[in-house]
N, C-alpha and C. Protein backbone atom coordinates (compact mmCIF):
# COMPACT_ATOMS: atom_id res chain seq x y z
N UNK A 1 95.46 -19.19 292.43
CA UNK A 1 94.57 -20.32 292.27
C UNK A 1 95.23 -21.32 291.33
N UNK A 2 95.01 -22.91 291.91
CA UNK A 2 95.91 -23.64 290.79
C UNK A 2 94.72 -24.33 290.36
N UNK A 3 95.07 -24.63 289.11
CA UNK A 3 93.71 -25.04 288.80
C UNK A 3 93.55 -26.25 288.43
N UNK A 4 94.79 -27.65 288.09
CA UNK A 4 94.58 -28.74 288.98
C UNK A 4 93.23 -29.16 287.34
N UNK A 5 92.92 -30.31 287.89
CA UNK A 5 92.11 -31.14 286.95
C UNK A 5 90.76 -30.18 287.61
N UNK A 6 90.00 -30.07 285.99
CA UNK A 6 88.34 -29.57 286.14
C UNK A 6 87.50 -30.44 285.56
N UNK A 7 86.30 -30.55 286.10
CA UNK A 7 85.15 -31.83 286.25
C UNK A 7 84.20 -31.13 286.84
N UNK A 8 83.12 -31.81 286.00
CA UNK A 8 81.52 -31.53 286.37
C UNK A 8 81.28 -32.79 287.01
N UNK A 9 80.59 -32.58 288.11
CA UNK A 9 80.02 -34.29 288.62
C UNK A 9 78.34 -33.85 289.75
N UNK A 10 78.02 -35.25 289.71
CA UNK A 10 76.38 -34.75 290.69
C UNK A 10 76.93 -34.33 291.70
N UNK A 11 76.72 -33.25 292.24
CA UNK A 11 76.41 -32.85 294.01
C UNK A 11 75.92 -33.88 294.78
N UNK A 12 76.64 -34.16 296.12
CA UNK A 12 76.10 -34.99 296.92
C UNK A 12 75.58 -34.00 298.93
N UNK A 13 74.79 -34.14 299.31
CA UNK A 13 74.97 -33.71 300.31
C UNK A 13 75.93 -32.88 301.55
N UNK A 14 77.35 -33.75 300.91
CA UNK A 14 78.31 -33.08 301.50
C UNK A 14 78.89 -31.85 301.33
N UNK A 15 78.48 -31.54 299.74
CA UNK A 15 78.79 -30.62 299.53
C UNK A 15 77.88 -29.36 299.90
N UNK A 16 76.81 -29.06 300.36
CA UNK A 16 76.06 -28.34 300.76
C UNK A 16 76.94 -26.75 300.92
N UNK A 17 77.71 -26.52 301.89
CA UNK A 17 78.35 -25.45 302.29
C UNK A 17 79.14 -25.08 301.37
N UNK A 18 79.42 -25.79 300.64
CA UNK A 18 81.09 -25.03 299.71
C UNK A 18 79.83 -24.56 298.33
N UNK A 19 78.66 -25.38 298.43
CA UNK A 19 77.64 -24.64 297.20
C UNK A 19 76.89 -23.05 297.79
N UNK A 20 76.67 -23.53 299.34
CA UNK A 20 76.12 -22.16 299.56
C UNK A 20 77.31 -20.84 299.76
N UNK A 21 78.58 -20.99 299.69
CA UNK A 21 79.24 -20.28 299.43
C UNK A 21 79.55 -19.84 298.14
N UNK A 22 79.67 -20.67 297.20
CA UNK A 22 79.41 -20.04 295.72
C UNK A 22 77.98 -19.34 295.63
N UNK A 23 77.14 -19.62 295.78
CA UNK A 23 75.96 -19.18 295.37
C UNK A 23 76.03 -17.59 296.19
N UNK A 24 76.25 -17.66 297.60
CA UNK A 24 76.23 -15.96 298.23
C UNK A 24 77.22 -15.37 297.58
N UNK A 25 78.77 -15.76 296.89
CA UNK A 25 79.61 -14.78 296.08
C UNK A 25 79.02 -14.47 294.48
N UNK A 26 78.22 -15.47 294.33
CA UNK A 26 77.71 -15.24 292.75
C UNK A 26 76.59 -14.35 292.61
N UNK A 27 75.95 -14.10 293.50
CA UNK A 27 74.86 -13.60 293.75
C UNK A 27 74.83 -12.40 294.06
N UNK A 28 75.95 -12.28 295.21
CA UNK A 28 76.43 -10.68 295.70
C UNK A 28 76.52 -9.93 294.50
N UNK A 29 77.94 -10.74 293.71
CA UNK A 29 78.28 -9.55 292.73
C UNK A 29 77.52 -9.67 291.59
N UNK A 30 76.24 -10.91 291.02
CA UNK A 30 75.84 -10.60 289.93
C UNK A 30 74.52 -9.72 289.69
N UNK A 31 74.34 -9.49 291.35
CA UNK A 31 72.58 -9.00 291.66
C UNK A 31 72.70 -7.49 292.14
N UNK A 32 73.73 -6.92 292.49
CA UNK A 32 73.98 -5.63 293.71
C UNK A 32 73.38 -4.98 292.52
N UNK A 33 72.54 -4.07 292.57
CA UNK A 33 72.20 -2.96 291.61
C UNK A 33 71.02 -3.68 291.28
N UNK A 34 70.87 -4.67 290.69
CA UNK A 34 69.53 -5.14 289.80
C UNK A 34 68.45 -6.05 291.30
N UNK A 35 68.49 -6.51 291.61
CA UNK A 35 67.62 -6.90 292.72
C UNK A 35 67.44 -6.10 293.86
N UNK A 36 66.88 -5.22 294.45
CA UNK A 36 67.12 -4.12 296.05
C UNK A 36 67.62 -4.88 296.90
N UNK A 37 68.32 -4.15 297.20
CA UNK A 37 69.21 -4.26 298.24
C UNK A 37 68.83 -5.40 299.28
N UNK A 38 67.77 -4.69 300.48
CA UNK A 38 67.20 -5.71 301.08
C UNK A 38 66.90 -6.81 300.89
N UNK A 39 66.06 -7.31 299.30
CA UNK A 39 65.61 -8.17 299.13
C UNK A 39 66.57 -9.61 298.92
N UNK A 40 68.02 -8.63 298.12
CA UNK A 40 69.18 -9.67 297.34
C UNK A 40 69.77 -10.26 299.07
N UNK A 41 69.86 -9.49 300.18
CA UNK A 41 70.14 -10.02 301.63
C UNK A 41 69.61 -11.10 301.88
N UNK A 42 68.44 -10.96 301.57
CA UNK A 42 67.50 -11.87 302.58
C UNK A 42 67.86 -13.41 301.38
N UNK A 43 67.44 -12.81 300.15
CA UNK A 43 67.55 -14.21 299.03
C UNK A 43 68.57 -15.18 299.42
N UNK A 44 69.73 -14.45 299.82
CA UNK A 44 70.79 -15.00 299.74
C UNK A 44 71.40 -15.48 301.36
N UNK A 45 70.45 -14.61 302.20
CA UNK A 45 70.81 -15.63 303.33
C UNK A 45 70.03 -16.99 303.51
N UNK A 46 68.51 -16.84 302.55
CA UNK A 46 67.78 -18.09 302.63
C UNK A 46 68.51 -19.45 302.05
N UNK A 47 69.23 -19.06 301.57
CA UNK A 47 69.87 -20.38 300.56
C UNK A 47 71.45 -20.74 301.40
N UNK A 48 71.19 -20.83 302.37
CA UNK A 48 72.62 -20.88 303.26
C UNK A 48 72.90 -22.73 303.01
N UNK A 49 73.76 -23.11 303.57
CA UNK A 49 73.83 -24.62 303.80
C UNK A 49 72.66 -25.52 304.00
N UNK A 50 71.92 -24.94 304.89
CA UNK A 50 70.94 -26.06 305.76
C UNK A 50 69.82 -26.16 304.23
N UNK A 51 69.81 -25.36 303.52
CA UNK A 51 68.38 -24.98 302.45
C UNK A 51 69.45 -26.29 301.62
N UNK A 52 70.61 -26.21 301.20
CA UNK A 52 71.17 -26.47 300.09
C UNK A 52 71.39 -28.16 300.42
N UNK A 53 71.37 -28.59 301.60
CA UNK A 53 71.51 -30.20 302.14
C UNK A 53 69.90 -30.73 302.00
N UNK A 54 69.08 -30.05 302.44
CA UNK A 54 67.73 -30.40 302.21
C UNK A 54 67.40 -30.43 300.25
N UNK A 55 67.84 -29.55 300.06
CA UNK A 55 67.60 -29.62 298.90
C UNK A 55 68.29 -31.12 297.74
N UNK A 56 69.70 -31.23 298.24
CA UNK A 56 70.50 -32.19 297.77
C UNK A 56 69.88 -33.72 298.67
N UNK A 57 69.33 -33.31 299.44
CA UNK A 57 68.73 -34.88 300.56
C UNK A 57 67.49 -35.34 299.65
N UNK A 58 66.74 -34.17 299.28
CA UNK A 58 65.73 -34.70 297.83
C UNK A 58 65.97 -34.97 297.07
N UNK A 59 67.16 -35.09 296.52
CA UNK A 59 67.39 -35.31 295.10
C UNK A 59 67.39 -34.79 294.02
N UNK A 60 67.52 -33.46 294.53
CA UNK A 60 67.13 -32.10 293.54
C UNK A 60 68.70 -32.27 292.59
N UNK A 61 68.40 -31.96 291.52
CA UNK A 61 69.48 -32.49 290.06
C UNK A 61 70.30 -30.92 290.39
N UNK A 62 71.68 -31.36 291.09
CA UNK A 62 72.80 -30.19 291.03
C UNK A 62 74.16 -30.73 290.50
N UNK A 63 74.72 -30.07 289.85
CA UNK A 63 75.76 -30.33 289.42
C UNK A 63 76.69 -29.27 289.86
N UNK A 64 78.36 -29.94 290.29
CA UNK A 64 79.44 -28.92 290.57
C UNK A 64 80.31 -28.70 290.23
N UNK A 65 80.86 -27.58 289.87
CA UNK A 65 82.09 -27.90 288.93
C UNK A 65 83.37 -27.43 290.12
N UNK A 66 84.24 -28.51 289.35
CA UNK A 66 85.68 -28.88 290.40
C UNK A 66 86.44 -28.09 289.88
N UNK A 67 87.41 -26.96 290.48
CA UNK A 67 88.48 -26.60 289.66
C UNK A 67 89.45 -26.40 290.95
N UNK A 68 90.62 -27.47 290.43
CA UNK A 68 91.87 -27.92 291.61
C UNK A 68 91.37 -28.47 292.98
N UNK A 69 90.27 -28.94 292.72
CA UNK A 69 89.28 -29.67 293.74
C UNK A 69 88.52 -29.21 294.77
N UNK A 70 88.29 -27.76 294.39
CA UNK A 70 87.66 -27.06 295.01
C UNK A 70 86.38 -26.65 294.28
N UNK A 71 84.61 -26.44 294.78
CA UNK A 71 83.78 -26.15 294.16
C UNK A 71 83.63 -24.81 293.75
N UNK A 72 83.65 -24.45 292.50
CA UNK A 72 83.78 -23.40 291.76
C UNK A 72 82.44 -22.74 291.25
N UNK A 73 81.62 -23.73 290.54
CA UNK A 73 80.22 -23.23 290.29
C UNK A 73 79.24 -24.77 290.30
N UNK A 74 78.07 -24.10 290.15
CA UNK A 74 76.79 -24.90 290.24
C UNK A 74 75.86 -24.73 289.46
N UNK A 75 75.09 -25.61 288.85
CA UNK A 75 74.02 -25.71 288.20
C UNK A 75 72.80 -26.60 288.88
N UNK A 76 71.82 -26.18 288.64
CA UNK A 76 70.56 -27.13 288.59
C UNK A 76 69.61 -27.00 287.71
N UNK A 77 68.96 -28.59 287.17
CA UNK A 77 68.22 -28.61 285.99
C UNK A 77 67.39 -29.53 286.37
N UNK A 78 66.26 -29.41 285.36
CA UNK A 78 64.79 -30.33 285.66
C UNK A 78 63.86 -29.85 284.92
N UNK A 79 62.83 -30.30 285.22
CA UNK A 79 61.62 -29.96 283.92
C UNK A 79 61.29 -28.37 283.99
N UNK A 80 61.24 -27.97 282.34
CA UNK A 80 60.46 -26.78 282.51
C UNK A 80 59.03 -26.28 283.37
N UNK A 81 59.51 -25.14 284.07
CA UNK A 81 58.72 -24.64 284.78
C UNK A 81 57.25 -23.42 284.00
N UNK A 82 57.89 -23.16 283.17
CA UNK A 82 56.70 -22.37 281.96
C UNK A 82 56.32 -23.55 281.35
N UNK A 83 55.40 -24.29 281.41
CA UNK A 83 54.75 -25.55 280.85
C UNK A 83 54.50 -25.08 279.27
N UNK A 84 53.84 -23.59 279.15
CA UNK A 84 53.31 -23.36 277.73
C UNK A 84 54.68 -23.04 276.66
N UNK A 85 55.65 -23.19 277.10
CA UNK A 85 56.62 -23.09 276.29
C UNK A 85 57.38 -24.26 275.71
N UNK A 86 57.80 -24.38 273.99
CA UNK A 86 57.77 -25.94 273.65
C UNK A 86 59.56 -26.65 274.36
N UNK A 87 59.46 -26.43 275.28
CA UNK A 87 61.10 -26.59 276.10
C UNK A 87 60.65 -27.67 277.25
N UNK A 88 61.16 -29.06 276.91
CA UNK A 88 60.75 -29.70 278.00
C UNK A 88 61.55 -29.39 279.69
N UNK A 89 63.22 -29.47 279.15
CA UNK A 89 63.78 -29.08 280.35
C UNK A 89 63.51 -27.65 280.95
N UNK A 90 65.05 -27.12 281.46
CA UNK A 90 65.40 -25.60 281.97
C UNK A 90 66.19 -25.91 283.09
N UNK A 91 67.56 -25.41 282.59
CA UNK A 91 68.34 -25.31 283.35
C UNK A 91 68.26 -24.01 284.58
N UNK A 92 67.84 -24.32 285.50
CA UNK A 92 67.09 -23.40 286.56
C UNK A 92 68.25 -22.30 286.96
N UNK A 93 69.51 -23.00 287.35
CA UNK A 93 70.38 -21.84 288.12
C UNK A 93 71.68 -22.49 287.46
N UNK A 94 72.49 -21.57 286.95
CA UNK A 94 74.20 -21.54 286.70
C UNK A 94 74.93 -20.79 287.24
N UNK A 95 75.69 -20.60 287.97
CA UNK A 95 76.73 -19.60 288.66
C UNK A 95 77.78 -20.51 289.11
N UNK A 96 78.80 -19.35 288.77
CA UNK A 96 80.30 -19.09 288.85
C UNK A 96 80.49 -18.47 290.38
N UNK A 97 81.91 -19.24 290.84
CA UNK A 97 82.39 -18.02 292.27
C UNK A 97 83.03 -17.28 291.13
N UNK A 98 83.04 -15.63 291.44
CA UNK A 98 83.68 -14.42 290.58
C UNK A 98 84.84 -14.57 290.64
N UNK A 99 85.85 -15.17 290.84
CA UNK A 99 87.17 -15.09 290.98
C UNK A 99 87.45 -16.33 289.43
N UNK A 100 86.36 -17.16 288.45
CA UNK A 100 86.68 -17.99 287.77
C UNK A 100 85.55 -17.38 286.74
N UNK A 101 84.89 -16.66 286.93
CA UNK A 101 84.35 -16.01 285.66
C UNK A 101 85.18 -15.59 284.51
N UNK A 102 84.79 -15.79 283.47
CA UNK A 102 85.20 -15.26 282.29
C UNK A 102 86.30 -16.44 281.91
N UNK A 103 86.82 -17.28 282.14
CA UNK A 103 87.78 -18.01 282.24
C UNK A 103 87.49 -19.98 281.33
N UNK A 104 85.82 -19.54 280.80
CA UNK A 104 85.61 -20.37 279.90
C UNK A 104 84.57 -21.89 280.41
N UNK A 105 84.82 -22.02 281.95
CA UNK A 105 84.52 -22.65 282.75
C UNK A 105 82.76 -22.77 282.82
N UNK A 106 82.00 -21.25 282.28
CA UNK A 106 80.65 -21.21 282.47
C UNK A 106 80.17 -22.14 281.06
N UNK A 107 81.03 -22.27 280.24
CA UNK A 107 80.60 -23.24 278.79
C UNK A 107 80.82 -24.49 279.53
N UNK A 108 81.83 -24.95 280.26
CA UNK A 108 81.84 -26.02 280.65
C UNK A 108 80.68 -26.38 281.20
N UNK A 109 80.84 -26.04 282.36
CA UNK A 109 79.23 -26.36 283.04
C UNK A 109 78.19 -26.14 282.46
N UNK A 110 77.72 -25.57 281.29
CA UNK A 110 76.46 -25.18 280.74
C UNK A 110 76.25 -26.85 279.98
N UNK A 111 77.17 -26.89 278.97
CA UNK A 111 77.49 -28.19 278.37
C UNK A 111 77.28 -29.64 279.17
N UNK A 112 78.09 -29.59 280.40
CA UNK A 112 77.40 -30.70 281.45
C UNK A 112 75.86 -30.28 281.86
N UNK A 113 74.93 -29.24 281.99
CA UNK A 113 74.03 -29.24 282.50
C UNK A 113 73.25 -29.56 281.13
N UNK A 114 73.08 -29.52 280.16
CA UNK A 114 73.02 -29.83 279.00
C UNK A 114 72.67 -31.03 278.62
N UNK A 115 73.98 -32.04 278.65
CA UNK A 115 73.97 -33.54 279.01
C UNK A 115 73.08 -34.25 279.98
N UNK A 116 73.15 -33.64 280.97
CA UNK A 116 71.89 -34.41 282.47
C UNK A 116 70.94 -34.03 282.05
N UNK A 117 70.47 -33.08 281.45
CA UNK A 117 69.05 -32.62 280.76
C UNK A 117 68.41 -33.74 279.74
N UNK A 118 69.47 -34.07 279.07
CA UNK A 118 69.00 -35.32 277.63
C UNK A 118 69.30 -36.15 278.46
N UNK A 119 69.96 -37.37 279.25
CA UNK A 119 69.73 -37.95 280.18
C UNK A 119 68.46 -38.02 280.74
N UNK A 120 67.84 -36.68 280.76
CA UNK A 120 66.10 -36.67 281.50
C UNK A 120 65.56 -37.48 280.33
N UNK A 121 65.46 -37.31 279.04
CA UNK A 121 64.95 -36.95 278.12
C UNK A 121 64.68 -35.39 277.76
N UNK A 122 65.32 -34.32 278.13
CA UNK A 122 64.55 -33.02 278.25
C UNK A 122 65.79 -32.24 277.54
N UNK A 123 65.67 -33.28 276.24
CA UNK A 123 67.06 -32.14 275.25
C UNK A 123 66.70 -30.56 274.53
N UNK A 124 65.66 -30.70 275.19
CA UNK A 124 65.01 -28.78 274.47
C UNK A 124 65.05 -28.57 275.61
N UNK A 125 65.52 -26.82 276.02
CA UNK A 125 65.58 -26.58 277.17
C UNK A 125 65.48 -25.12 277.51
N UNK A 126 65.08 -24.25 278.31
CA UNK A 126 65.05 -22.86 278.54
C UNK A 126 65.65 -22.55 279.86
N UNK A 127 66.24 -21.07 279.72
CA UNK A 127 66.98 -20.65 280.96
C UNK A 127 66.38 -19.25 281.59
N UNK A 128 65.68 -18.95 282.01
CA UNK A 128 65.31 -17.54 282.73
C UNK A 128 66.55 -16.80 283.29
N UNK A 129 66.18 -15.48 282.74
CA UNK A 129 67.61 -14.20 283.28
C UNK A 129 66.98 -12.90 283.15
N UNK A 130 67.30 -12.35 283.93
CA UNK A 130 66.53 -11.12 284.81
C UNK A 130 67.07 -10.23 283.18
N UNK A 131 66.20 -9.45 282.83
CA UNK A 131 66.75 -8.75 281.56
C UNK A 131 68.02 -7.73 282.09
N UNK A 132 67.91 -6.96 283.10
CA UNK A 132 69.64 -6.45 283.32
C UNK A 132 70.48 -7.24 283.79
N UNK A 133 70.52 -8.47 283.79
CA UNK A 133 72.08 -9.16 283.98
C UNK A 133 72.57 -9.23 282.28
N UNK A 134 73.06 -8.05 281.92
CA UNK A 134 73.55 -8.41 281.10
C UNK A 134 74.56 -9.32 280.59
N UNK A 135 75.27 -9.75 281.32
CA UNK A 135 76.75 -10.46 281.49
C UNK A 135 76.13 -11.76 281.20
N UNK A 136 74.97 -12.44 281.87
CA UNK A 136 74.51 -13.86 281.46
C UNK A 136 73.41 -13.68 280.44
N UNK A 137 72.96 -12.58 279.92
CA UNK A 137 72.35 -12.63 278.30
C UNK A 137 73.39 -13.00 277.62
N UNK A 138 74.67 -12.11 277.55
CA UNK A 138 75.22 -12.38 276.50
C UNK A 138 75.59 -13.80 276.71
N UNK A 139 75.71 -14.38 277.62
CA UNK A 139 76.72 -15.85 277.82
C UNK A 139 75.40 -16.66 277.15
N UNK A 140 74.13 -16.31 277.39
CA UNK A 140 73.55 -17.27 276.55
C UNK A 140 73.18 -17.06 275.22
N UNK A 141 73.22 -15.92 274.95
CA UNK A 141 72.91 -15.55 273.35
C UNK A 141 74.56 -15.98 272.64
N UNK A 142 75.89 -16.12 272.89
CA UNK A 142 76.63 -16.38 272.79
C UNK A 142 76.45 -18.40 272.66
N UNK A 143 75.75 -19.01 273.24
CA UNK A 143 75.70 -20.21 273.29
C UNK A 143 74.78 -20.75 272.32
N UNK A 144 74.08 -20.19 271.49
CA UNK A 144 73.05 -19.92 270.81
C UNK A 144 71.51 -19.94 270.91
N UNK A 145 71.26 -19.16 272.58
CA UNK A 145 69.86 -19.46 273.04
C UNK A 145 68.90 -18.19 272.23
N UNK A 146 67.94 -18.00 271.97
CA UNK A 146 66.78 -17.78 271.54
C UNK A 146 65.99 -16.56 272.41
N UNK A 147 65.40 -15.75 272.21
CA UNK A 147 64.57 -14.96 272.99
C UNK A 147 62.95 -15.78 272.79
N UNK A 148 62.91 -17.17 273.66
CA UNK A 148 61.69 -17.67 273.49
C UNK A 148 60.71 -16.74 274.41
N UNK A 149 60.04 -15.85 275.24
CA UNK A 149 59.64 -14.73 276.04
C UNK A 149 60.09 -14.61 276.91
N UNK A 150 59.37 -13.23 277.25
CA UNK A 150 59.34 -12.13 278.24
C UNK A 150 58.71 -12.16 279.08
N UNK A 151 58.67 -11.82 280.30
CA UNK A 151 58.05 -12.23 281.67
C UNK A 151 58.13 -10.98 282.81
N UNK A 152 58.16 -11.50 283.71
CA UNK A 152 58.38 -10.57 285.00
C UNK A 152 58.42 -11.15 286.53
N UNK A 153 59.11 -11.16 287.16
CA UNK A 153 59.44 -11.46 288.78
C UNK A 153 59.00 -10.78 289.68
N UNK A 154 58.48 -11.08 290.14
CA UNK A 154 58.47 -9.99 291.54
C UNK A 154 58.73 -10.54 292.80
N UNK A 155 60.16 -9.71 292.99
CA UNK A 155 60.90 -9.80 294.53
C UNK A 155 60.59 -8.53 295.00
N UNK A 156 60.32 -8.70 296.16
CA UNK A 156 59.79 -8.00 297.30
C UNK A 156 58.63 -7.66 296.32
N UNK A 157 59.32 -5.72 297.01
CA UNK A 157 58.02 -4.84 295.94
C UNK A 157 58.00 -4.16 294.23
N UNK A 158 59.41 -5.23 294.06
CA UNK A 158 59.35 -4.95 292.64
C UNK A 158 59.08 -5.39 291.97
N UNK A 159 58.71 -5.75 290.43
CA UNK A 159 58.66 -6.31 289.65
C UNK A 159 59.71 -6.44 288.33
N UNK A 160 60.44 -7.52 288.46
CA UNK A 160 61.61 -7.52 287.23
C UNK A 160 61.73 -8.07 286.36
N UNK A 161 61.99 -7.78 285.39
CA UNK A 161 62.23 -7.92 283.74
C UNK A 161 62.46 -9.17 283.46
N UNK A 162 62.10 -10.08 283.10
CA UNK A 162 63.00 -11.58 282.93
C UNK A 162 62.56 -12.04 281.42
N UNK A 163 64.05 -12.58 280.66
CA UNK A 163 63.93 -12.82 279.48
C UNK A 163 63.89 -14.48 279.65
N UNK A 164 63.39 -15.28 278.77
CA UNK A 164 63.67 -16.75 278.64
C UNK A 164 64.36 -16.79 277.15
N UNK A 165 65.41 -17.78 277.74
CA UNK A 165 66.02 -18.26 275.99
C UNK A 165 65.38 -19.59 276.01
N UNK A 166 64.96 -19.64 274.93
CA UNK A 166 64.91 -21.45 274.44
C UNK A 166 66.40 -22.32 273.71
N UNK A 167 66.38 -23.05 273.82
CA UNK A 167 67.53 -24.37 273.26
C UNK A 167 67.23 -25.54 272.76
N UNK A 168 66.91 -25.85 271.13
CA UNK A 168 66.07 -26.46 271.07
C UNK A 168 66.99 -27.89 271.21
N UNK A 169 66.73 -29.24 271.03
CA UNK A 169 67.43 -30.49 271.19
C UNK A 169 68.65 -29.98 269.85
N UNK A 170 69.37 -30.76 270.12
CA UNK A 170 70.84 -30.88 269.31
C UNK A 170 70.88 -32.10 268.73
């Protein structure tokens, strides 16, 4: 992999496919074990291209990160979805393709998703993470997020653990 100039910039429509391909490699390997089986299939075939152009045709706030001009990871951010929590934003989804993990790149993009957030006005911000992904607790307790609460998901017939960090404005 050469890795060429790296840049965060808005997602535009075109990019649809090269996001739904990061998202099914980020997902495969960050979910196998913690989401069932069946359910992590289906999640991840719903979010194919056609979901991810509709989604970018609204105007839904994604950001991509370029590395050697190829799309590497994605973010999306917008208003907090737990209203009772004092976090106006929440950066909804961050993922890496696994082949650029660990490699420093997830600060990058966190930092740009960060920026478009205060741009909203929404410089306090929270991130939801399933309590066994450990790998993205630490990346946010490492960034200095907060155990603002505890929650729970339920995919399919389970119900799963989910921590929120808070981030307050900078």
């Amino acid at each position: 992999m050469k890795l060429g100039q790296i840049g965060v910039r808005r997602a535009s429509s075109a990019d649809a496919s090269r996001i739904a391909a990061v998202h099914d490699a980020a997902w495969a390997q960050t979910y196998r074990g913690i989401i069932p089986g069946r359910e992590l299939e289906r999640m991840i075939a719903r979010r194919g291209p056609v979901w991810w152009k509709r989604a970018l045709d609204r105007h839904t706030a994604v950001l991509v990160l370029e590395v050697g001009g190829e799309i590497r990871g994605y973010a999306t951010v917008g208003p907090n979805r737990m209203r009772m929590l004092p976090y106006a934003g929440e950066i909804y989804e961050l993922y890496l393709s696994p082949e650029v993990q660990g490699l420093g790149f997830g600060r990058h993009l966190f930092e740009a998703a960060r920026e478009e957030l205060r741009r909203y006005g929404l410089a306090a911000f929270s991130v939801r993470v399933l309590a066994e992904n450990d790998g993205a607790r630490g990346f946010y307790e490492r960034l200095g997020g907060t155990t603002a609460a505890e929650t729970g998901e339920r995919i399919g017939e389970a119900t799963l653990a989910v921590v929120v960090y808070g981030f307050s404005a900078e």
